[in-house]
C-alpha atoms as a PDB file:
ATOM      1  CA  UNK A   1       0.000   0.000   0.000  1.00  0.00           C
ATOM      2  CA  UNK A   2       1.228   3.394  -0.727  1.00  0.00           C
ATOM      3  CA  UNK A   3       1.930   5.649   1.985  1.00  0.00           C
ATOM      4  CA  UNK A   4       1.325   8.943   0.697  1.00  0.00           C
ATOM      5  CA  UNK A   5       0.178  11.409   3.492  1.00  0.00           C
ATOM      6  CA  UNK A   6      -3.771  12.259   3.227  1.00  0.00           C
ATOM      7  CA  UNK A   7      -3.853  16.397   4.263  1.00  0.00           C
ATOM      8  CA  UNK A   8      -7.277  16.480   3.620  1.00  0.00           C
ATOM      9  CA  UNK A   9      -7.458  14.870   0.324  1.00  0.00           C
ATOM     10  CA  UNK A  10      -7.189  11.322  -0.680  1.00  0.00           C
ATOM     11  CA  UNK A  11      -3.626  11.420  -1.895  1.00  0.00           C
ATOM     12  CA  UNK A  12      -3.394   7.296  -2.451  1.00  0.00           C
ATOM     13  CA  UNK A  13      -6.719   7.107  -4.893  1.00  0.00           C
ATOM     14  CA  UNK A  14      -5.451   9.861  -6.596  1.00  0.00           C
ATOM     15  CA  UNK A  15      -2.062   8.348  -7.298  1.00  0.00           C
ATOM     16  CA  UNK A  16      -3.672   4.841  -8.211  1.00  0.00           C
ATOM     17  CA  UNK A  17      -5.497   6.781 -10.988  1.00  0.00           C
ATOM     18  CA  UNK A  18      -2.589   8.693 -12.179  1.00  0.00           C
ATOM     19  CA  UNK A  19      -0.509   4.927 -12.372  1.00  0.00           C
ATOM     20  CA  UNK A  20      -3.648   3.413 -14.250  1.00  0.00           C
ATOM     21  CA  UNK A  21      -3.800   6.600 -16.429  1.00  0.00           C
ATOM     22  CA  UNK A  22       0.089   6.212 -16.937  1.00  0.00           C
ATOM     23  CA  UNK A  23      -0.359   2.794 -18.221  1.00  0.00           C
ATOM     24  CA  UNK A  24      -2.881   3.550 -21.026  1.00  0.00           C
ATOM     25  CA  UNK A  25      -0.976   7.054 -21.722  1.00  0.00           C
ATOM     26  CA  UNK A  26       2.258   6.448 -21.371  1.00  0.00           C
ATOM     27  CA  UNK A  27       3.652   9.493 -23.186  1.00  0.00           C
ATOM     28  CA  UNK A  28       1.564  11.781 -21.299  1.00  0.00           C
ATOM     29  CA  UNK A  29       3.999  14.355 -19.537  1.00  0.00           C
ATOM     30  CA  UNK A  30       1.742  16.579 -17.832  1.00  0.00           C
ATOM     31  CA  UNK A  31       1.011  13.174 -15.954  1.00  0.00           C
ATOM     32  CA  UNK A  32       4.537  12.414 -15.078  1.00  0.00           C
ATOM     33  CA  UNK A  33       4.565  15.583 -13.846  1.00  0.00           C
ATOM     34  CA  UNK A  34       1.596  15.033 -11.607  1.00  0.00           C
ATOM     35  CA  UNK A  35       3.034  12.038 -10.508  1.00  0.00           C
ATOM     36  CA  UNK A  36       6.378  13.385  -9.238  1.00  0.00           C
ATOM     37  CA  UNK A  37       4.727  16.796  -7.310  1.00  0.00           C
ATOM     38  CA  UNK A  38       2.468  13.859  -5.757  1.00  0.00           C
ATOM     39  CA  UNK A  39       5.756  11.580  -4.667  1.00  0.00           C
ATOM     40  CA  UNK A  40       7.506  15.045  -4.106  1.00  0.00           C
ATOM     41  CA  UNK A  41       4.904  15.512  -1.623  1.00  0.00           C
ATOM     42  CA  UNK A  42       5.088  12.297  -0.323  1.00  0.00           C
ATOM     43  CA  UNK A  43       8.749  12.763   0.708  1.00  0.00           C
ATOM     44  CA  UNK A  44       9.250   9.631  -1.746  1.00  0.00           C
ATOM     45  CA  UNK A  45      12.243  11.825  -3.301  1.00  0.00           C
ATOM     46  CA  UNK A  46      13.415   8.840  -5.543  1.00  0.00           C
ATOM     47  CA  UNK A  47      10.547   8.163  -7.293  1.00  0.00           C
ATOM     48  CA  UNK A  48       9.208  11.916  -7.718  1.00  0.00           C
ATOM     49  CA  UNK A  49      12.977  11.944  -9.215  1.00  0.00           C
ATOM     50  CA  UNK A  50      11.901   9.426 -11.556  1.00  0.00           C
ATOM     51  CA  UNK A  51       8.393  10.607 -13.129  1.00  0.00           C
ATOM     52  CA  UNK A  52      10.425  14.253 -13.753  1.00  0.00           C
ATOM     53  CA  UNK A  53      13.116  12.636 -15.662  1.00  0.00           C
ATOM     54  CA  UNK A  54      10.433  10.976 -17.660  1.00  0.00           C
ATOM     55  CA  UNK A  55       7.990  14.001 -18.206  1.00  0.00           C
ATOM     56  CA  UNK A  56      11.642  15.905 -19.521  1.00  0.00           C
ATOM     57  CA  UNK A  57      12.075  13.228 -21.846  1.00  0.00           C
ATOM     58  CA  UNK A  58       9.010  14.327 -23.504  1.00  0.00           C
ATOM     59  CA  UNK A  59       9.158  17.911 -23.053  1.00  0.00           C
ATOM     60  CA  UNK A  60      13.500  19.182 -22.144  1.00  0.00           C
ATOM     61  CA  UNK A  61      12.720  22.475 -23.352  1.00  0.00           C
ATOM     62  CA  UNK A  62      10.292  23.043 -20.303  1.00  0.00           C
ATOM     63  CA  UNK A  63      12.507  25.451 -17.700  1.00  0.00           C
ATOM     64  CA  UNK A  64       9.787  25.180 -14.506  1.00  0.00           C
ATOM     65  CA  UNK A  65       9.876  20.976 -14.768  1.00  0.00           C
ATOM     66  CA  UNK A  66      14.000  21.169 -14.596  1.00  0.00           C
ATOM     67  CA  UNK A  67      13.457  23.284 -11.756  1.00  0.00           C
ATOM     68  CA  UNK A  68      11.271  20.895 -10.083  1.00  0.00           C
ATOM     69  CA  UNK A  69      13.872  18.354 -10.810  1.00  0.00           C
ATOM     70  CA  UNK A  70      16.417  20.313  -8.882  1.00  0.00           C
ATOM     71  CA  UNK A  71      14.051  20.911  -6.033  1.00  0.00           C
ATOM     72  CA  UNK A  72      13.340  17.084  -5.828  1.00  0.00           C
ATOM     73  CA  UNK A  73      16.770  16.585  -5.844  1.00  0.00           C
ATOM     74  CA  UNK A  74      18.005  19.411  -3.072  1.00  0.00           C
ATOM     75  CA  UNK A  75      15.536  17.903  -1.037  1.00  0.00           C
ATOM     76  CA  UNK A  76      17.355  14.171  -1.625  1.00  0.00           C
ATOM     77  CA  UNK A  77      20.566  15.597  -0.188  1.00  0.00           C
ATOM     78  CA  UNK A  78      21.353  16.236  -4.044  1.00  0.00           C
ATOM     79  CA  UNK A  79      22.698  19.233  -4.147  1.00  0.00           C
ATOM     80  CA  UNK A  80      25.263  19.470  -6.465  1.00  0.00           C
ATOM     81  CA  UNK A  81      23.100  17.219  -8.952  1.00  0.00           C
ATOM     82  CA  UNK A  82      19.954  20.053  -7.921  1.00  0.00           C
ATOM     83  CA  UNK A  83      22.844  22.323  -9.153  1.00  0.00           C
ATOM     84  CA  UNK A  84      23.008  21.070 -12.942  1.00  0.00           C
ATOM     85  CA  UNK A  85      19.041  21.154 -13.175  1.00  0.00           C
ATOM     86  CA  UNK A  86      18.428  24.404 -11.815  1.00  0.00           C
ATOM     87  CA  UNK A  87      21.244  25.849 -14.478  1.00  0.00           C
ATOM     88  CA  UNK A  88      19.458  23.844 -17.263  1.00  0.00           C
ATOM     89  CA  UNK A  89      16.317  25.971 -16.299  1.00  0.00           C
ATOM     90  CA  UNK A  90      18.386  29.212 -16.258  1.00  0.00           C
ATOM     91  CA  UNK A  91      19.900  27.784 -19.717  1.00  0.00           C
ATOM     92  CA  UNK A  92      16.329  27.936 -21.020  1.00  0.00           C
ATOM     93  CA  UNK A  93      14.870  30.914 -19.301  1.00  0.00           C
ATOM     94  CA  UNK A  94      18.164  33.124 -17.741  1.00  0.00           C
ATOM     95  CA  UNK A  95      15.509  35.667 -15.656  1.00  0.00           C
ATOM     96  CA  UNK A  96      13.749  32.475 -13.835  1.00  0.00           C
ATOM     97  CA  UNK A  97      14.443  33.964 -10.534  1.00  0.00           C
ATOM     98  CA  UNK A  98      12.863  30.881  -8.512  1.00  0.00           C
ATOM     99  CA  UNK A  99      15.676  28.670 -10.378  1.00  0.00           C
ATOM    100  CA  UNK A 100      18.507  30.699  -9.695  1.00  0.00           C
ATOM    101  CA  UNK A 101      17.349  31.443  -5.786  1.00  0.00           C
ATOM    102  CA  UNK A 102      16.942  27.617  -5.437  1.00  0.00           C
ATOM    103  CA  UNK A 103      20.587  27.067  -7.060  1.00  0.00           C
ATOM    104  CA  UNK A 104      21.952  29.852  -4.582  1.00  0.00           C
ATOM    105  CA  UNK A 105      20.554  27.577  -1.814  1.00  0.00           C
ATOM    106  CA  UNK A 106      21.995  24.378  -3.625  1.00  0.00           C
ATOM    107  CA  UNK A 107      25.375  26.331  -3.493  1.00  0.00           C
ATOM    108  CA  UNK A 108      25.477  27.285  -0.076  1.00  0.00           C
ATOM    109  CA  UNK A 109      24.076  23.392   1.084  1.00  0.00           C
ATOM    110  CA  UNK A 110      27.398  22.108  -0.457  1.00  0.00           C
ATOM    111  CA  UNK A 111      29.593  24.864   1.237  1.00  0.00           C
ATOM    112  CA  UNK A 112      30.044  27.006  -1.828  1.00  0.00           C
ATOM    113  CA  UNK A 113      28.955  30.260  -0.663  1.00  0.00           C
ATOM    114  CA  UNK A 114      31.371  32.535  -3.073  1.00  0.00           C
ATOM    115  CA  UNK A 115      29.606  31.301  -6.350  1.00  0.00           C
END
């Protein structure tokens, strides 16, 4: 049984759906991405990890998903992995201020403070 924490909405029906949807659609990013924000929220870092990687593979050019890569990765004691996602994001869209705020934080989680 999945343990995904219930905050008022039924967390484990919804991602039962979203695996049954997954197996009929399995090109659908928009539902990897749902996937991962619901594992993300879950605290289940290495498969939220997993559905990002596989939404990117349909859509890399997307700068907010490789920033919730990073995020899901920081939070994974990933930091200097977070790093190289959060600059991919700044690679597509250089004013994404959420991206280069979260990389600053990466930075300073890994001792780098002077970059």
């Amino acid at each position: 049984m999945d343990n995904f924490p219930t905050h008022g909405y039924c967390a484990n029906a919804q991602m039962r759906l979203f695996r049954a949807a997954a197996a009929v659609a399995p090109g659908d990013a928009e539902l990897q991405v749902a996937m991962g924000v619901l594992h993300h929220l879950a605290r289940q870092y290495d498969a939220a990890i997993a559905a990002f990687e596989g939404a990117l593979k349909l859509q890399p050019q997307d700068y907010s998903l490789w920033n919730k890569l990073g995020a899901t990765l920081a939070n994974n004691a990933r930091s200097s992995e977070a790093i190289h996602a959060y600059q991919r994001a700044l690679d597509l869209k250089p004013n994404y201020m959420r991206a280069w705020t979260n990389m600053g934080i990466s930075f300073a989680n890994i001792g780098e403070y002077e970059k």
